[in-house]
Protein backbone atom coordinates (compact mmCIF):
# COMPACT_ATOMS: atom_id res chain seq x y z
CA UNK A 1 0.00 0.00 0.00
CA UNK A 2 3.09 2.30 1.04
CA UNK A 3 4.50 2.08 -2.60
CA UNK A 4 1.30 2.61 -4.31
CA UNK A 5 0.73 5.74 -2.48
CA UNK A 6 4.38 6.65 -3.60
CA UNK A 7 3.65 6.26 -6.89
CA UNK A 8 0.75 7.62 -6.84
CA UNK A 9 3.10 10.74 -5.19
CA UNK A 10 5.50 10.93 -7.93
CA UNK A 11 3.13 10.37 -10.47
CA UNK A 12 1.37 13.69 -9.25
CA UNK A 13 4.74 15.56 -8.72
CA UNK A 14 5.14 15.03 -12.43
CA UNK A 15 2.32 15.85 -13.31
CA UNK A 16 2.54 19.17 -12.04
CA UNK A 17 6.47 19.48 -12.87
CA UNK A 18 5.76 18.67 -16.64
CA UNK A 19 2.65 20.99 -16.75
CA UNK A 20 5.26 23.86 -15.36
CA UNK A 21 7.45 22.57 -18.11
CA UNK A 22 4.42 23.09 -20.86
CA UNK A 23 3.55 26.18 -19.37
CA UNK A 24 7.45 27.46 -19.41
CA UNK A 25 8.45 26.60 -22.79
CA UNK A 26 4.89 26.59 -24.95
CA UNK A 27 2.51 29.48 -23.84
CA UNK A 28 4.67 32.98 -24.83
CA UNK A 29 4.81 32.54 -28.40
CA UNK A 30 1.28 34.42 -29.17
CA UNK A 31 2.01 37.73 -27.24
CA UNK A 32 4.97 38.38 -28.78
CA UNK A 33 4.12 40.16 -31.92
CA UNK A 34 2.63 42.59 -29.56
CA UNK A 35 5.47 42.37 -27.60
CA UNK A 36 7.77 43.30 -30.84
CA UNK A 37 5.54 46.02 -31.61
CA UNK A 38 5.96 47.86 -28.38
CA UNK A 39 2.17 47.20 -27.79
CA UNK A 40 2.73 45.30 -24.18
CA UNK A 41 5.53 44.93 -21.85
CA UNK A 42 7.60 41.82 -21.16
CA UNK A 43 6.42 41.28 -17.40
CA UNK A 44 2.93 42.24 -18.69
CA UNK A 45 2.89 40.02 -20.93
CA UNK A 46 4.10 37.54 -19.17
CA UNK A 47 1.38 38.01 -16.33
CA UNK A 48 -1.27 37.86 -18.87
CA UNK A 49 0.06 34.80 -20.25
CA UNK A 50 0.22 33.00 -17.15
CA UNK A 51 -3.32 33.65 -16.44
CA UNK A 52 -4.91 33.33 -19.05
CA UNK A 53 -3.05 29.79 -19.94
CA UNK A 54 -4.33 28.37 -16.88
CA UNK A 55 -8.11 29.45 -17.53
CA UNK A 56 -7.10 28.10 -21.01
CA UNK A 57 -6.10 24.67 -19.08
CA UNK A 58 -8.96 24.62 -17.06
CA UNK A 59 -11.61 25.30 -19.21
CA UNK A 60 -10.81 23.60 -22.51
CA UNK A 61 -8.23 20.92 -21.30
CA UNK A 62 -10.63 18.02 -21.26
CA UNK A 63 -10.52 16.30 -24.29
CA UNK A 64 -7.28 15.96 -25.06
CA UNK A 65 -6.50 14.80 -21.47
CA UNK A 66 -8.85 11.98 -22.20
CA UNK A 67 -7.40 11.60 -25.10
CA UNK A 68 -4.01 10.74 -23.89
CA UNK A 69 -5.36 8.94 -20.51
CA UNK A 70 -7.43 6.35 -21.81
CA UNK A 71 -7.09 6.37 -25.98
CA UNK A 72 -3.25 5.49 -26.60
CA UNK A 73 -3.69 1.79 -25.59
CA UNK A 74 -5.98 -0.82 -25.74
CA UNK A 75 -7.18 -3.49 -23.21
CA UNK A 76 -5.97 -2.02 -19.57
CA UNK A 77 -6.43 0.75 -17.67
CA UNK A 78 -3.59 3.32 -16.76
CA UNK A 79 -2.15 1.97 -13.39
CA UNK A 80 -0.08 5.02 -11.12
CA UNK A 81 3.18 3.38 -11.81
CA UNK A 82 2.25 3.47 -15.50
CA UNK A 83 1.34 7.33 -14.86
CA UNK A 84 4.53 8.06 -13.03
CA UNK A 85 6.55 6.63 -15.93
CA UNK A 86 5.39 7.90 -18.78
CA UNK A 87 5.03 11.36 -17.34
CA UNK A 88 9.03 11.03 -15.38
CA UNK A 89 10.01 10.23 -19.37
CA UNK A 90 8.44 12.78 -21.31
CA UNK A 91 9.43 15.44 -18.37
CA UNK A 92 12.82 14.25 -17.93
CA UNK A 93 13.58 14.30 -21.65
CA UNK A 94 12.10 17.36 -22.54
CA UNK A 95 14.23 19.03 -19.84
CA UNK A 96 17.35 17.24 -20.74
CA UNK A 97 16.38 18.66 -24.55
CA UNK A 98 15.47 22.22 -23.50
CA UNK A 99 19.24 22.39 -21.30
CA UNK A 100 21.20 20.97 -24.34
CA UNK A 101 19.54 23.79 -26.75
CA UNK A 102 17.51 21.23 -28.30
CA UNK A 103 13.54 21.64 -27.61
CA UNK A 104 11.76 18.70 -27.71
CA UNK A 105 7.93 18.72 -28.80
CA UNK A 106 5.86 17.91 -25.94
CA UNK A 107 3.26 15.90 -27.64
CA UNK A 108 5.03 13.70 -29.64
CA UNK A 109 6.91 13.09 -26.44
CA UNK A 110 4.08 12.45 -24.03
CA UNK A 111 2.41 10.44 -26.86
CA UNK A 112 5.66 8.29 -27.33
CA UNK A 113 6.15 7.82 -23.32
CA UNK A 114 2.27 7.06 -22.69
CA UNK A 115 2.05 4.01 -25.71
CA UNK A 116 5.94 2.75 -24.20
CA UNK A 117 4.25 2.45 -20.54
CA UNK A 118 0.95 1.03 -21.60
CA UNK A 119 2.43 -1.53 -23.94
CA UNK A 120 5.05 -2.32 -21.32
CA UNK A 121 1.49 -2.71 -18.42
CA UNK A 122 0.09 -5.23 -21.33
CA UNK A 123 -2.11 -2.62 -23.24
CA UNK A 124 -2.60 -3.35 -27.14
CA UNK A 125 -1.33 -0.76 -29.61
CA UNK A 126 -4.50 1.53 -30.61
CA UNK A 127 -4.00 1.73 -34.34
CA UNK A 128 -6.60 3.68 -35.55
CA UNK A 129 -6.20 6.02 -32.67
CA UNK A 130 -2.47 6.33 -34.01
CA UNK A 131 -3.37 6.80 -37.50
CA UNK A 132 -6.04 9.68 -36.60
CA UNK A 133 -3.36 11.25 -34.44
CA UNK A 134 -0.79 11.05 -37.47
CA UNK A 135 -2.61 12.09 -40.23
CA UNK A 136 -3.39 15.62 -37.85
CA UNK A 137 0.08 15.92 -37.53
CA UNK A 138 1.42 15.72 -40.62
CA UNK A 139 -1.95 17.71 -42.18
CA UNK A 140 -1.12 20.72 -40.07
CA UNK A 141 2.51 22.11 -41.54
CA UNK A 142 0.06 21.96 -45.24
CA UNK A 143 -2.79 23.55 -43.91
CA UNK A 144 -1.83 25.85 -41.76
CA UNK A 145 1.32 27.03 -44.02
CA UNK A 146 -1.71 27.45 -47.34
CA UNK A 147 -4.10 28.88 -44.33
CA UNK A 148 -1.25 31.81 -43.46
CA UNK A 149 0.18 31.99 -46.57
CA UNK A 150 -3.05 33.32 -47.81
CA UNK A 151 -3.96 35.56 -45.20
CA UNK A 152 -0.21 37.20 -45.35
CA UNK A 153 -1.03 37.64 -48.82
CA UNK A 154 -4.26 39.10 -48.69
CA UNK A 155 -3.32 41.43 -45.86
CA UNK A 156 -0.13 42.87 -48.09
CA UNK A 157 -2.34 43.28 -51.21
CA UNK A 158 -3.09 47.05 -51.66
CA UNK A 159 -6.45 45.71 -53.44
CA UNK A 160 -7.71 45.05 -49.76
CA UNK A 161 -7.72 47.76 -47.39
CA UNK A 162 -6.44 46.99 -43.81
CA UNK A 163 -9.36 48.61 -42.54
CA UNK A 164 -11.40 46.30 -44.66
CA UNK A 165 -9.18 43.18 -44.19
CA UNK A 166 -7.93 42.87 -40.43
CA UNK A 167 -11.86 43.50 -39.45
CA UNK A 168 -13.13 41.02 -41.59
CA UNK A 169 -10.76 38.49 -40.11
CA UNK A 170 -11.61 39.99 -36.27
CA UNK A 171 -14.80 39.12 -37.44
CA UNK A 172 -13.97 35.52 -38.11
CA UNK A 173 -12.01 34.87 -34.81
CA UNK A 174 -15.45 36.07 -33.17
CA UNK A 175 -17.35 33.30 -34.68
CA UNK A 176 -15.12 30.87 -34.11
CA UNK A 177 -14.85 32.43 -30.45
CA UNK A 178 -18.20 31.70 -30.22
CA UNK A 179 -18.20 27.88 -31.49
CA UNK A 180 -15.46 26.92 -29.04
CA UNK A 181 -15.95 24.05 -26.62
CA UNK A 182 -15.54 24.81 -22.83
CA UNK A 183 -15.99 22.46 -20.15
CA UNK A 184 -18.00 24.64 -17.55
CA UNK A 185 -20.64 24.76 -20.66
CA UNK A 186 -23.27 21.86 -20.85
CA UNK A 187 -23.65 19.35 -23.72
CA UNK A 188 -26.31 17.40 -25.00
CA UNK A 189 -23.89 14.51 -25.34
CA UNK A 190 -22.06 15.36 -21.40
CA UNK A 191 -19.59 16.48 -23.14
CA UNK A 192 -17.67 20.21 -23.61
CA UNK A 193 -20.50 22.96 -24.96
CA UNK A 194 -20.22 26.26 -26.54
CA UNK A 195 -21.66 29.69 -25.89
CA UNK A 196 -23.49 29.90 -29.39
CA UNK A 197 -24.97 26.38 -29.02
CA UNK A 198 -26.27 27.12 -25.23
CA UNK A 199 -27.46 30.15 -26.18
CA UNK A 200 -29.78 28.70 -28.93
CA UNK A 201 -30.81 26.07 -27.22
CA UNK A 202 -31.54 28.01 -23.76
CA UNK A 203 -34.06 30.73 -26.02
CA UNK A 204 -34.55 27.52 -28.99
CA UNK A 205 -33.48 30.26 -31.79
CA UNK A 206 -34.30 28.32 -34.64
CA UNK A 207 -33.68 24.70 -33.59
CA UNK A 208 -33.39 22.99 -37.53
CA UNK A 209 -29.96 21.10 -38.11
CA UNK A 210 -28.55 21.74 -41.29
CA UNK A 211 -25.03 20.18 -40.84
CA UNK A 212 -24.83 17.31 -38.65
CA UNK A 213 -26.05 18.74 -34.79
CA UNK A 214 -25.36 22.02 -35.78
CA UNK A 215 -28.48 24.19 -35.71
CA UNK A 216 -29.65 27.36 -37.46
CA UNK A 217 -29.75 28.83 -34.20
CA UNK A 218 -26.42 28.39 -33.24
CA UNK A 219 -24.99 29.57 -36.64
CA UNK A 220 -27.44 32.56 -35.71
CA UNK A 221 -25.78 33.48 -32.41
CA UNK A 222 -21.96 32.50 -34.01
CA UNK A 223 -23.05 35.40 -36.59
CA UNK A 224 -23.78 37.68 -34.51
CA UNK A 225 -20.97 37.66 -32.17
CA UNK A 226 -18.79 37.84 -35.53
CA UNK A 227 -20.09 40.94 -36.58
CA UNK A 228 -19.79 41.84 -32.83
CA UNK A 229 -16.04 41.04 -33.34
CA UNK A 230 -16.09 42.50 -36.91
CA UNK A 231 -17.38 46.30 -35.72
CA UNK A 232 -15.54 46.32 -32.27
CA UNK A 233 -12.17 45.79 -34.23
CA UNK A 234 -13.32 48.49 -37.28
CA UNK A 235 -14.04 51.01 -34.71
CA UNK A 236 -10.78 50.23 -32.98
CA UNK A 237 -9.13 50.92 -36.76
CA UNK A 238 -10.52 54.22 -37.47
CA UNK A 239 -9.50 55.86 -34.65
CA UNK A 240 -6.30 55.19 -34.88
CA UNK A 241 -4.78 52.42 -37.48
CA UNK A 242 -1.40 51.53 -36.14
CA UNK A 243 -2.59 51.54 -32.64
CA UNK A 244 -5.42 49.41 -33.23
CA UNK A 245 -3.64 46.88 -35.37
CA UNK A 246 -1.40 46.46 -32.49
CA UNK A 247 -4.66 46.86 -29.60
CA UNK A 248 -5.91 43.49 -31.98
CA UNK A 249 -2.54 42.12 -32.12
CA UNK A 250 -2.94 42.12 -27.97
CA UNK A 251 -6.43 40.32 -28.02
CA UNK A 252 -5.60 37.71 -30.63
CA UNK A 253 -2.58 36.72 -29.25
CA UNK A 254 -4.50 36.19 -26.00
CA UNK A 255 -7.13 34.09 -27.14
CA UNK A 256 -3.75 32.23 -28.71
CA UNK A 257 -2.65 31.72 -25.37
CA UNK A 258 -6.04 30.52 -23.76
CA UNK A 259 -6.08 28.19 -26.82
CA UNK A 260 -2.52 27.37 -26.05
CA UNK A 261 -3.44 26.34 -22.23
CA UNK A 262 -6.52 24.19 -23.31
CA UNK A 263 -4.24 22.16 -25.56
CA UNK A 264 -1.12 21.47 -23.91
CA UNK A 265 -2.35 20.73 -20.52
CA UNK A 266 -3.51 17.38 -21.55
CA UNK A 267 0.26 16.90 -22.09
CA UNK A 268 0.69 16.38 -18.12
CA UNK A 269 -2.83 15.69 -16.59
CA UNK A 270 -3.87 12.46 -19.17
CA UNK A 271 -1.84 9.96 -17.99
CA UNK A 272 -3.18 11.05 -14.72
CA UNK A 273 -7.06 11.13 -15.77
CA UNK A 274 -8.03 7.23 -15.24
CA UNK A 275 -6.33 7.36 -11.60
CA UNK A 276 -8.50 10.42 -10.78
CA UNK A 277 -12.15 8.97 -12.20
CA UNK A 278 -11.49 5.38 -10.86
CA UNK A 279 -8.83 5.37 -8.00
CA UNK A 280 -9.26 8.48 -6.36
CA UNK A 281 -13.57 9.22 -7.56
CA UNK A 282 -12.55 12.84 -8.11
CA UNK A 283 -14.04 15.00 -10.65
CA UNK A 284 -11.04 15.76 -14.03
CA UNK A 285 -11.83 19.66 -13.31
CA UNK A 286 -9.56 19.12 -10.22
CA UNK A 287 -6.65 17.56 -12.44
CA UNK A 288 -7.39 20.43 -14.76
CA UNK A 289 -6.61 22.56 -11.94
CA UNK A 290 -3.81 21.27 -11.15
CA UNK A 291 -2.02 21.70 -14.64
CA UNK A 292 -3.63 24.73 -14.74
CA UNK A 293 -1.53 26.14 -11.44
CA UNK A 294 0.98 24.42 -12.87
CA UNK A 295 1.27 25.76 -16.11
CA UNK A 296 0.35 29.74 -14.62
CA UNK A 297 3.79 29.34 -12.40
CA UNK A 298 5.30 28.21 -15.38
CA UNK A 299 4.31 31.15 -17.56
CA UNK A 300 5.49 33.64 -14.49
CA UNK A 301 8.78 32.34 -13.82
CA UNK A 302 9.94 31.37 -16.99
CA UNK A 303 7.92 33.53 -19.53
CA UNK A 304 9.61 36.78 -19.08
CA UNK A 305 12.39 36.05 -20.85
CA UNK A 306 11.58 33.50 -24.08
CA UNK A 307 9.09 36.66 -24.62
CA UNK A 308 11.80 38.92 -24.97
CA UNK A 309 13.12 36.28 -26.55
CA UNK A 310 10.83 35.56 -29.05
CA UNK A 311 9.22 38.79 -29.54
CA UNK A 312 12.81 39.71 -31.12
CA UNK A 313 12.34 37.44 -33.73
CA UNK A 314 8.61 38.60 -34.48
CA UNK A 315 9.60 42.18 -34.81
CA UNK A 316 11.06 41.33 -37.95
CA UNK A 317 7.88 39.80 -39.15
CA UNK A 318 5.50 43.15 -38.36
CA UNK A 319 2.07 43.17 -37.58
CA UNK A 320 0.50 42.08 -40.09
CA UNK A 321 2.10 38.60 -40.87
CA UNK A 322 1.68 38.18 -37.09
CA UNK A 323 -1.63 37.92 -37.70
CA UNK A 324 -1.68 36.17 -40.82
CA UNK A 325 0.58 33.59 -38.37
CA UNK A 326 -2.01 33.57 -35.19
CA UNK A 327 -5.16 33.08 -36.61
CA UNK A 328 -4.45 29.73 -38.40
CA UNK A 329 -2.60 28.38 -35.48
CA UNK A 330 -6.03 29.56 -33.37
CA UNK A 331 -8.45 27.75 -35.75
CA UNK A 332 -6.02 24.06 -36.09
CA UNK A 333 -5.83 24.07 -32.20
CA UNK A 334 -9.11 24.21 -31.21
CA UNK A 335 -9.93 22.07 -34.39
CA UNK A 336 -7.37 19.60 -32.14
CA UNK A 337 -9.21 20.11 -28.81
CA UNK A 338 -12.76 19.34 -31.03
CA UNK A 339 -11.25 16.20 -32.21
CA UNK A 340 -9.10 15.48 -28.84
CA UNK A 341 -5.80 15.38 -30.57
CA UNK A 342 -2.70 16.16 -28.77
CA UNK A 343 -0.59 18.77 -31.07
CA UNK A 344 2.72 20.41 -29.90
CA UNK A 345 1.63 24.00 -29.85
CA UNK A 346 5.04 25.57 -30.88
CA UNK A 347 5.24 23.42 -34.10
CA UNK A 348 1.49 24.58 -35.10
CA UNK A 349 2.91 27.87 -34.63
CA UNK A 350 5.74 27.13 -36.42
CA UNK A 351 4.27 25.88 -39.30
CA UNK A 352 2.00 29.43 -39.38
CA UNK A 353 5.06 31.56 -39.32
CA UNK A 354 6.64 29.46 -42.32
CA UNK A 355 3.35 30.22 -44.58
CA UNK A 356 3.61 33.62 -44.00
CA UNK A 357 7.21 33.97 -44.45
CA UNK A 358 6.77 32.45 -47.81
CA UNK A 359 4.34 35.10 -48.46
CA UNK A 360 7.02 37.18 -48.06
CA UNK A 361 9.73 35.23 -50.12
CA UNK A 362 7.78 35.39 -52.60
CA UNK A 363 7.34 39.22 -52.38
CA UNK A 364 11.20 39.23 -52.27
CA UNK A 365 11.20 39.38 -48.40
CA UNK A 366 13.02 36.61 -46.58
CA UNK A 367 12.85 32.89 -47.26
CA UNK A 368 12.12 29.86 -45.28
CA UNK A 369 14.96 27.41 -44.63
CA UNK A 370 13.91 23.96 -45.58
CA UNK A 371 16.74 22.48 -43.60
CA UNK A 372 15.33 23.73 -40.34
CA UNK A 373 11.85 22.50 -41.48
CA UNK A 374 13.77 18.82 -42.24
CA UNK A 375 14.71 19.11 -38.55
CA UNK A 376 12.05 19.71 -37.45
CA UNK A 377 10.02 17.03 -38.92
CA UNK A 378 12.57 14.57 -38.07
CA UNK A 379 12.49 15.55 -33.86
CA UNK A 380 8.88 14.92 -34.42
CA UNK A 381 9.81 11.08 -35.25
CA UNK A 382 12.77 10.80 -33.00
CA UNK A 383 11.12 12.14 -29.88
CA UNK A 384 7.94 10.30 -30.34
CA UNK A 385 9.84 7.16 -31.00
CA UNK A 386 12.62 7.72 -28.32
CA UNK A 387 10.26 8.40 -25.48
CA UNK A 388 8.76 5.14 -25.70
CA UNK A 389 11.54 3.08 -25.78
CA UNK A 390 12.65 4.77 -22.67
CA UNK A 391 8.95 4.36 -21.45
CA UNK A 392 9.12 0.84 -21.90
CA UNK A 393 12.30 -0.21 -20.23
CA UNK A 394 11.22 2.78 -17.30
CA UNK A 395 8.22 0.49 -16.44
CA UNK A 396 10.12 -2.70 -16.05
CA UNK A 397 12.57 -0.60 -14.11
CA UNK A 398 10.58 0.73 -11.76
CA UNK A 399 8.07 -2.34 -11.15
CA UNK A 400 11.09 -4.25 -9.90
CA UNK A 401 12.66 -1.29 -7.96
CA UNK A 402 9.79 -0.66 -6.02
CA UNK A 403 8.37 -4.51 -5.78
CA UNK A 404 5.29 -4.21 -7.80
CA UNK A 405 5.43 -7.19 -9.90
């Protein structure tokens, strides 16, 4: 009984040590555009970020923490010790990675380290799972590099107007905004709800389904907090263009960074979420919590400087293809929390910032270097692959160490 509670210990301890990793490493990215642009300070920033990551984490965590707790493997349920080793691997790795100058994605490693510990407990590989999982991955570099390659585009064109464009696309974000699933929102189906969906069903605006579940209604209330979206950001335009480029810049990487939190704090509470329904009869808000604190400290002790960081590199990018950049990495994540796919955050983000650099290449601005893009496909692989090896043989390791066989 003494080791399981030990486990159980360590397996919490990592938890929260590899959502402070997530929340270190995978949250700043989004504010600093605005950063760049002198539109918000580093330790602002970096306050913001921290907060609004762990709301992020809370409220739109859920699926993808499922995801990795009980979809990976087939035929058992995640044990503690199975927890603790998947989550000491992907943690200890990552680290190890981020010390040597060589960041490791989080998802691919987390994803590698859960299928080595499950296989090694006598799970079954889940192949479709794997193949779903996959063929998101290696979709998002294509669509979100055509997604901001366009936008970049259209937002350079003198043909559209930035005071045309930029509120058009505001206006886009708001309906999405409102579409988004939350988990203190009910569901017909017990799962995650969104605003436009319980609004039309609370006042039953126009109940017909035209595509799948989704109602008239619903795409009524989306609408209307689009054009919401669409005015506030016009208005913010015409009184003062640069400024309110840069005042949207602020908002849009924020709702980046809430994104950010709902989809990478999965990362550390899944292997965790079978212990907490069946073991320990608590609720998965409360593990949601937990990465959620963990990835807010995080954000505050370790954000301050990647920001300045980072924001360094987007000042060279501008405004504009900061947004072209933000707004397809907003749309593919929450596509991934819809689906309950675990994505590495900074690679989504990456792949955004190569489509709209080659907007710019092709404009005669700078290029995109392929060889980094080779690397960056091939950590991907290596990460995913390493981890659960290491998984694997970390199980067997442990079991005997601590007399569990």
């Amino acid at each position: 009984m003494s080791s399981i509670l030990l486990v159980l210990s360590i397996a919490l301890v990592a938890a929260l040590f590899m959502s402070f990793t997530v929340g270190a490493n995978s949250n700043s990215a989004p504010v600093a555009p605005a950063v760049g642009a002198n539109a918000l300070s580093v330790l602002r920033a970096a306050l913001l970020v921290g907060v609004v990551a762990g709301l992020g984490a809370i409220f739109q965590g859920g699926s993808i923490s499922e995801t990795i707790g009980k979809d990976l493997v087939t035929g058992v349920a995640i044990t503690p010790l199975a927890a603790a080793t998947a989550l000491l691997t992907a943690a200890t790795l990552i680290t190890i990675g981020n010390s040597w100058g060589y960041p490791i994605p989080s998802a691919f490693t987390v994803t590698g380290a859960m299928v080595g510990a499950g296989i090694a407990l006598g799970g079954g590989f889940a192949v479709h799972e794997y193949v779903v999982i996959l063929g998101f991955w290696f979709a998002i570099p294509i669509v979100e590099g055509v997604l901001a390659y366009g936008l970049a585009r259209g937002l350079r064109s003198e043909a559209v107007p930035e005071t045309v464009g930029i509120p058009v696309l505001g206006g886009a974000v708001g309906y999405a905004l409102a579409n988004i699933q939350l988990t203190v929102i009910p569901s017909p189906t017990d799962g995650q709800g969104s605003v436009a969906r319980f609004v039309a069903s609370r006042y039953h605006l126009l109940p017909t389904e035209f595509i799948g579940s989704y109602t008239a209604g619903t795409a009524l209330v989306s609408t209307a907090v689009g054009l919401f979206a669409l005015v506030a950001t016009r208005l913010l335009l015409r009184r003062d263009e640069d400024t309110g480029i840069n005042q949207f810049l602020i908002v849009l990487g924020l709702i980046v960074v809430f994104t950010s939190g709902g989809t990478q704090v999965g990362l550390a509470t899944g292997p965790l979420e079978t212990i907490f329904e069946s073991d320990l009869q608590l609720s998965s808000i409360y593990l949601l919590g937990l990465g959620g604190m963990g990835i807010l400290a995080g954000a505050w002790i370790r954000a301050p400087r990647l920001i300045q960081a980072v924001s360094n590199e987007y000042a060279s990018l501008g405004p504009r293809r900061s947004i072209a950049a933000l707004i397809p990495a907003f749309l593919i994540a929450q596509l991934a929390i819809v689906l309950g796919i675990p994505i590495s955050f900074n690679k989504v983000m990456i792949a955004s910032i190569v489509g709209s650099g080659l907007a710019a290449s092709s404009s005669g601005g700078g290029g995109v270097s392929m060889r980094k893009a080779g690397y960056t496909i091939g950590s991907w692989i290596g990460s995913m692959l390493g981890a659960g090896l290491v998984s694997f043989a970390l199980y067997y390791v442990l079991r005997a160490i601590l007399g569990l066989g």
